[in-house]
N, C-alpha and C. Protein backbone atom coordinates (compact mmCIF):
# COMPACT_ATOMS: atom_id res chain seq x y z
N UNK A 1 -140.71 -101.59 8.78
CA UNK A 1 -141.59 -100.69 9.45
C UNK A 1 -140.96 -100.22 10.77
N UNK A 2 -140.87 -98.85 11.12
CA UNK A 2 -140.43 -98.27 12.34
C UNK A 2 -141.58 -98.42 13.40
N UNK A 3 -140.96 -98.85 14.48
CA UNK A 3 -142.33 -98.78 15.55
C UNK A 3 -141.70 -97.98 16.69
N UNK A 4 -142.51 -96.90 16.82
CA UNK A 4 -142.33 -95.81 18.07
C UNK A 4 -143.22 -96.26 19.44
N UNK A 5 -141.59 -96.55 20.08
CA UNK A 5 -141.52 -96.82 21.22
C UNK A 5 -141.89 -95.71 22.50
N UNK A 6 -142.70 -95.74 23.47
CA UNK A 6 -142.12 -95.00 24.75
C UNK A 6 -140.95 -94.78 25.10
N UNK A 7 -140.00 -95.77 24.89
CA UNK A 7 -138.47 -95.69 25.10
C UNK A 7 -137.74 -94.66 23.90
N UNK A 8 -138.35 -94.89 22.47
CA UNK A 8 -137.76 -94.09 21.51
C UNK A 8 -138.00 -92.71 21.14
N UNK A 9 -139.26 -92.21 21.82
CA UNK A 9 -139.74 -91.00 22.20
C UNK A 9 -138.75 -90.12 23.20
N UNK A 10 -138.71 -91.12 24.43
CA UNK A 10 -137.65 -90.37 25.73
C UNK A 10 -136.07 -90.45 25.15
N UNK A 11 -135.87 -91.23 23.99
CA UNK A 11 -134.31 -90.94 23.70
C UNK A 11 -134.85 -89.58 22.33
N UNK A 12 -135.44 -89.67 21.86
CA UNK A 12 -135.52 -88.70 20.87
C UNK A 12 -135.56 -87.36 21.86
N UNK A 13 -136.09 -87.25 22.82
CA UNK A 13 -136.84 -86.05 23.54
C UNK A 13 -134.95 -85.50 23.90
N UNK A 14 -134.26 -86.70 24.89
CA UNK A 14 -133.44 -86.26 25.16
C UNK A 14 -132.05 -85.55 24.31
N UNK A 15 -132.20 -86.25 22.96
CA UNK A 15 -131.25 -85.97 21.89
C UNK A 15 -131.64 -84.33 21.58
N UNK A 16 -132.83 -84.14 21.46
CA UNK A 16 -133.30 -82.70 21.41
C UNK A 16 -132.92 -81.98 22.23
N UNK A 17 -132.94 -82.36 23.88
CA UNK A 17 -132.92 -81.34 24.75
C UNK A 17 -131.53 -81.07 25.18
N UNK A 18 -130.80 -82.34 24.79
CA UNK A 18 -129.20 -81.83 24.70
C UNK A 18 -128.54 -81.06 23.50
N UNK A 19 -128.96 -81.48 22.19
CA UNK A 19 -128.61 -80.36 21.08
C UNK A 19 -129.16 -79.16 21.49
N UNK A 20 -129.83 -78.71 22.28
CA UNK A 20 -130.77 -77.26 22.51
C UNK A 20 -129.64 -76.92 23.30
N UNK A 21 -129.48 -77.37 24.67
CA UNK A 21 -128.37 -76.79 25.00
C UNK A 21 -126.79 -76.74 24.86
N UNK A 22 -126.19 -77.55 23.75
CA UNK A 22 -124.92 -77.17 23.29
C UNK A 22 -125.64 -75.90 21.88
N UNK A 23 -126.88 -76.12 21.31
CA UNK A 23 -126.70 -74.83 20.78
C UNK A 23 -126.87 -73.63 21.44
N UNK A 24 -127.72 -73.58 22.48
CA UNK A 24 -127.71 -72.28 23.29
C UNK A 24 -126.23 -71.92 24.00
N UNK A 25 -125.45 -72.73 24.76
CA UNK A 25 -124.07 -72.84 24.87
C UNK A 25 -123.46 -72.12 23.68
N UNK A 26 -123.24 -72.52 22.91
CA UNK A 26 -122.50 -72.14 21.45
C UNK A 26 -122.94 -70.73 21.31
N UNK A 27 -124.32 -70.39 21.09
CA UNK A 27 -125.13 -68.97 21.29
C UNK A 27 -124.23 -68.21 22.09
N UNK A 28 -124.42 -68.45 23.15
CA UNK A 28 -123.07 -67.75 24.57
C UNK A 28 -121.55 -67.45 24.73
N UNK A 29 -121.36 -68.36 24.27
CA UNK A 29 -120.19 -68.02 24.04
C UNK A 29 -119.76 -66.95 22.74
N UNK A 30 -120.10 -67.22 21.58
CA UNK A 30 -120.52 -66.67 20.47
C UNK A 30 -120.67 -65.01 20.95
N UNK A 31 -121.74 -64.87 21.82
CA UNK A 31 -122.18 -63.31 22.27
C UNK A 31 -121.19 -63.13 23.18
N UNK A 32 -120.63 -63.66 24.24
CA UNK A 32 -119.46 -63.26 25.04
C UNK A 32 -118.12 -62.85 24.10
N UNK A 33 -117.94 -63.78 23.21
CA UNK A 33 -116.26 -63.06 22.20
C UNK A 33 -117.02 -61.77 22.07
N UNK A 34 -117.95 -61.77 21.21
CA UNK A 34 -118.14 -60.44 20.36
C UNK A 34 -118.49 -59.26 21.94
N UNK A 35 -119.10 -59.50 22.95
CA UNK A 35 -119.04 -58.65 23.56
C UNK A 35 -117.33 -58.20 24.45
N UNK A 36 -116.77 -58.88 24.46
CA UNK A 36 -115.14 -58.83 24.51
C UNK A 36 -114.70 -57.67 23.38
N UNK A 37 -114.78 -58.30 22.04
CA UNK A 37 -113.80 -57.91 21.12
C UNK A 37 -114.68 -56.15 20.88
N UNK A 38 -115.86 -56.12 21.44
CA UNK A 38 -116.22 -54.36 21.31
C UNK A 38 -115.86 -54.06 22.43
N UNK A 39 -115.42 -54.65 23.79
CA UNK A 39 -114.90 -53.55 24.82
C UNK A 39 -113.51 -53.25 24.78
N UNK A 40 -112.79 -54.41 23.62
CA UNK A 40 -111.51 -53.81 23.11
C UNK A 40 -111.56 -53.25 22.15
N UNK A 41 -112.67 -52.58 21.60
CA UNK A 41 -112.19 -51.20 20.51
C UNK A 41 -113.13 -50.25 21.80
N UNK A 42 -113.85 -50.42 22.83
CA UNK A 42 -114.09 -49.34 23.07
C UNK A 42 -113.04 -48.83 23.99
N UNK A 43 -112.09 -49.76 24.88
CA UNK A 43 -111.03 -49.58 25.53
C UNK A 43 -110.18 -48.76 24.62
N UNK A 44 -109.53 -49.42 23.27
CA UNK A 44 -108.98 -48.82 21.99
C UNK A 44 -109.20 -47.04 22.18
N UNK A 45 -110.59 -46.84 22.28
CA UNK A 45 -110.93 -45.52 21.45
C UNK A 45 -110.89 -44.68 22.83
N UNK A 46 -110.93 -45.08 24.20
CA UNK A 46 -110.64 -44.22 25.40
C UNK A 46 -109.44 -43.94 25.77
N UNK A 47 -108.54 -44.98 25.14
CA UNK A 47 -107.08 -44.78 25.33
C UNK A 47 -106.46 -43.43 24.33
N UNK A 48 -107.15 -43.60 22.93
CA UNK A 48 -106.80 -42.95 22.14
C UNK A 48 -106.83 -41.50 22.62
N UNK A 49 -108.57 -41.00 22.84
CA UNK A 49 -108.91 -39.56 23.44
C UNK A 49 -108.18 -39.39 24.60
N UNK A 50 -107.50 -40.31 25.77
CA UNK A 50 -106.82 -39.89 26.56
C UNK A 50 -105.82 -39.28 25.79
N UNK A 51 -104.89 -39.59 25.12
CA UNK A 51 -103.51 -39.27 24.34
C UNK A 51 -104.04 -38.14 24.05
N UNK A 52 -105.18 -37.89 23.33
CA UNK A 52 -105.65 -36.35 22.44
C UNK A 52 -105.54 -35.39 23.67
N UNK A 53 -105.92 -35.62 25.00
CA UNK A 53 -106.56 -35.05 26.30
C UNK A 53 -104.68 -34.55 26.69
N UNK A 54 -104.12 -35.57 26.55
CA UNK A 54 -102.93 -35.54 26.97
C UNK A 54 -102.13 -34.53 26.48
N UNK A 55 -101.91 -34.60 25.15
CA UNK A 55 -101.21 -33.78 24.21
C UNK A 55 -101.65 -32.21 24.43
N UNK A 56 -103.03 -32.08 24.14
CA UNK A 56 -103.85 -30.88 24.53
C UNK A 56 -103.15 -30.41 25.84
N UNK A 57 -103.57 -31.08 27.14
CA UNK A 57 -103.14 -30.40 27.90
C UNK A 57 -101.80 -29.77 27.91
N UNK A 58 -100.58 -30.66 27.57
CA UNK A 58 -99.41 -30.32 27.32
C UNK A 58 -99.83 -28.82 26.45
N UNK A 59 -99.95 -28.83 25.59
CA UNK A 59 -99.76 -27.36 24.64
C UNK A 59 -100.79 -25.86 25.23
N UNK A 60 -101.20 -26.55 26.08
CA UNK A 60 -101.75 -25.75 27.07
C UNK A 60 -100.63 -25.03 27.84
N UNK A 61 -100.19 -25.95 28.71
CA UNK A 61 -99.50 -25.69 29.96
C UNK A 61 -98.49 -24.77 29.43
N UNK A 62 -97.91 -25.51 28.24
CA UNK A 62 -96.80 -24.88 27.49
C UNK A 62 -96.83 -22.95 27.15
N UNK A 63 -98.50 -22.82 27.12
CA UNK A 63 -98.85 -21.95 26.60
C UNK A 63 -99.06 -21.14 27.48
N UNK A 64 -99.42 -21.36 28.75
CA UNK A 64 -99.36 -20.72 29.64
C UNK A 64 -98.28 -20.23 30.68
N UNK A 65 -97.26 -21.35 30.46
CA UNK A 65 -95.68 -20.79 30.98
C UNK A 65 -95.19 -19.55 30.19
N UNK A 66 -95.95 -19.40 28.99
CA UNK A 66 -95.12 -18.44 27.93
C UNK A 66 -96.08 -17.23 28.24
N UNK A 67 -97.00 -16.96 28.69
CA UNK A 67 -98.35 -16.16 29.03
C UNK A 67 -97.13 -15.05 30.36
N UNK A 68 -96.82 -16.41 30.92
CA UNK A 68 -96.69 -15.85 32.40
C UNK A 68 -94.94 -15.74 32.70
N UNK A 69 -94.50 -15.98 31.86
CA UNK A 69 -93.10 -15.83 31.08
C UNK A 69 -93.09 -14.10 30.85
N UNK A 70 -94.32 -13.94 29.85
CA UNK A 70 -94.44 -12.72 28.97
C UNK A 70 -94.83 -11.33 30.27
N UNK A 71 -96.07 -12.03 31.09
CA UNK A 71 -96.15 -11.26 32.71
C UNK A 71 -94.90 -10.79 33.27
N UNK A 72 -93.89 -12.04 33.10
CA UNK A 72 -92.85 -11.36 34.27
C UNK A 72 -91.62 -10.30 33.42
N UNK A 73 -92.06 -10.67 31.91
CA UNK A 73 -90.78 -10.24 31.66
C UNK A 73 -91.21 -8.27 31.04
N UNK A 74 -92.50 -8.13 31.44
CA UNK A 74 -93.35 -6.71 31.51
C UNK A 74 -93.42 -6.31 33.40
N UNK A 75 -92.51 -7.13 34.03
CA UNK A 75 -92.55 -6.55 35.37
C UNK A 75 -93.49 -7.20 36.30
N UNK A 76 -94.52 -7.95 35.59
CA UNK A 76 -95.05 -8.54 37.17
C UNK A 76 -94.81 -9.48 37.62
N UNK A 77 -94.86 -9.23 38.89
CA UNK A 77 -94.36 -9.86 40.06
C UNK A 77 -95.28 -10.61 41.36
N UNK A 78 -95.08 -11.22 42.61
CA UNK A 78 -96.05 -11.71 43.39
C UNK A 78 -96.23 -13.04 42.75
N UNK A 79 -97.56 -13.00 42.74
CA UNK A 79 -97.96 -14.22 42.14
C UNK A 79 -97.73 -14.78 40.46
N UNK A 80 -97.53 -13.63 40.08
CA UNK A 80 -97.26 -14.68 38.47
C UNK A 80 -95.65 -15.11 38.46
N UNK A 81 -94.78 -14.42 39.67
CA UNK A 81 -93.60 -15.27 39.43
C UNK A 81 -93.71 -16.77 40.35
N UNK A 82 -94.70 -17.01 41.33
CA UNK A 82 -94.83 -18.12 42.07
C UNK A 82 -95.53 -18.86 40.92
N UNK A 83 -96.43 -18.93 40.17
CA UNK A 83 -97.16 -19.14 39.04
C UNK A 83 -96.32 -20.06 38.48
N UNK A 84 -94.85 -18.76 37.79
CA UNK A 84 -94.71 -19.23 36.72
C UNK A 84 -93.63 -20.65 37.11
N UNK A 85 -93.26 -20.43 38.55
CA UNK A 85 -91.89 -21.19 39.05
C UNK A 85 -92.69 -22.47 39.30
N UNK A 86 -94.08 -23.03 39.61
CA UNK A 86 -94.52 -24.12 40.46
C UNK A 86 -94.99 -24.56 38.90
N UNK A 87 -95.12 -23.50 38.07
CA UNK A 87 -95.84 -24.50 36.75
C UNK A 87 -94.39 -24.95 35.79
N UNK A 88 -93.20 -24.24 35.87
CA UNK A 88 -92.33 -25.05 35.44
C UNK A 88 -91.63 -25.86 36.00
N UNK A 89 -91.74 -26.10 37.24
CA UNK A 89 -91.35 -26.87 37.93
C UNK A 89 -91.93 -28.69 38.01
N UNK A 90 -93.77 -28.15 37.70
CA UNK A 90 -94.58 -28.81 37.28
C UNK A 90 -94.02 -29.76 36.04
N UNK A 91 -94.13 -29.24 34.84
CA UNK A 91 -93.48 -29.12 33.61
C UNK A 91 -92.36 -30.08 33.68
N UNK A 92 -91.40 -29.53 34.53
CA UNK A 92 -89.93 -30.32 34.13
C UNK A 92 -90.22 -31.96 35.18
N UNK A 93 -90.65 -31.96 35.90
CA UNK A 93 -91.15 -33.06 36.65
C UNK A 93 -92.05 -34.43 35.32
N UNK A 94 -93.02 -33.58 34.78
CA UNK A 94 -94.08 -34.45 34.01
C UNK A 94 -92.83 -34.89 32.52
N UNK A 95 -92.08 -34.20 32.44
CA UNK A 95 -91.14 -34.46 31.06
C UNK A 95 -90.18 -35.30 31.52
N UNK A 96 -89.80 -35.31 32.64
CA UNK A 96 -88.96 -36.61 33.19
C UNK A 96 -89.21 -37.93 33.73
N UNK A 97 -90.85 -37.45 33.79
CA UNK A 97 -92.07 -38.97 34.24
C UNK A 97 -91.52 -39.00 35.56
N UNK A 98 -90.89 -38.20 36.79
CA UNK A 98 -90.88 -37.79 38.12
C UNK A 98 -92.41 -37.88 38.89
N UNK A 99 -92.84 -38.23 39.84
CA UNK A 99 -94.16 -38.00 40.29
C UNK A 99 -93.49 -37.79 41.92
């Protein structure tokens, strides 16, 4: 026959209240990886659209040296030849990773 003690109550109570908190522990940690491993795909996917942002701009710029290329070579002058000299200048700087 088991006889329940006052003493076997306060060790039962405590066996409970320590499994509660290595499982809530375990819970935590558990939600901390997974909140980690989504700010490395969301890091992942901002890096990516930078590159898209990147590239874009490049075929931009590109496109606009040839704009203002096409300006000077119909005669204008002033500002689309300062234009076109500070944006290739621009240009050959960013292709050599110069800052």
């Amino acid at each position: 026959m088991i006889t329940i003690t006052p003493a076997s109550v306060i060790h039962i109570a405590e066996f409970i209240g320590a499994a509660g908190v290595i499982v809530t522990m375990a819970v935590a940690v558990i939600k901390w990886f997974a909140r980690q491993a989504k700010q490395d795909d969301d890091i992942r996917g901002i890096r990516e659209e930078q590159q898209e942002i990147k590239a874009e701009q490049g075929i931009m710029s590109y496109a606009l040296l040839a704009c203002l290329d096409g300006l000077k070579q119909l005669g204008a002058n002033g500002n689309v030849t300062a234009a076109h000299a500070k944006l290739e200048k621009y240009l050959n700087k960013k292709a050599h990773d110069i800052e």
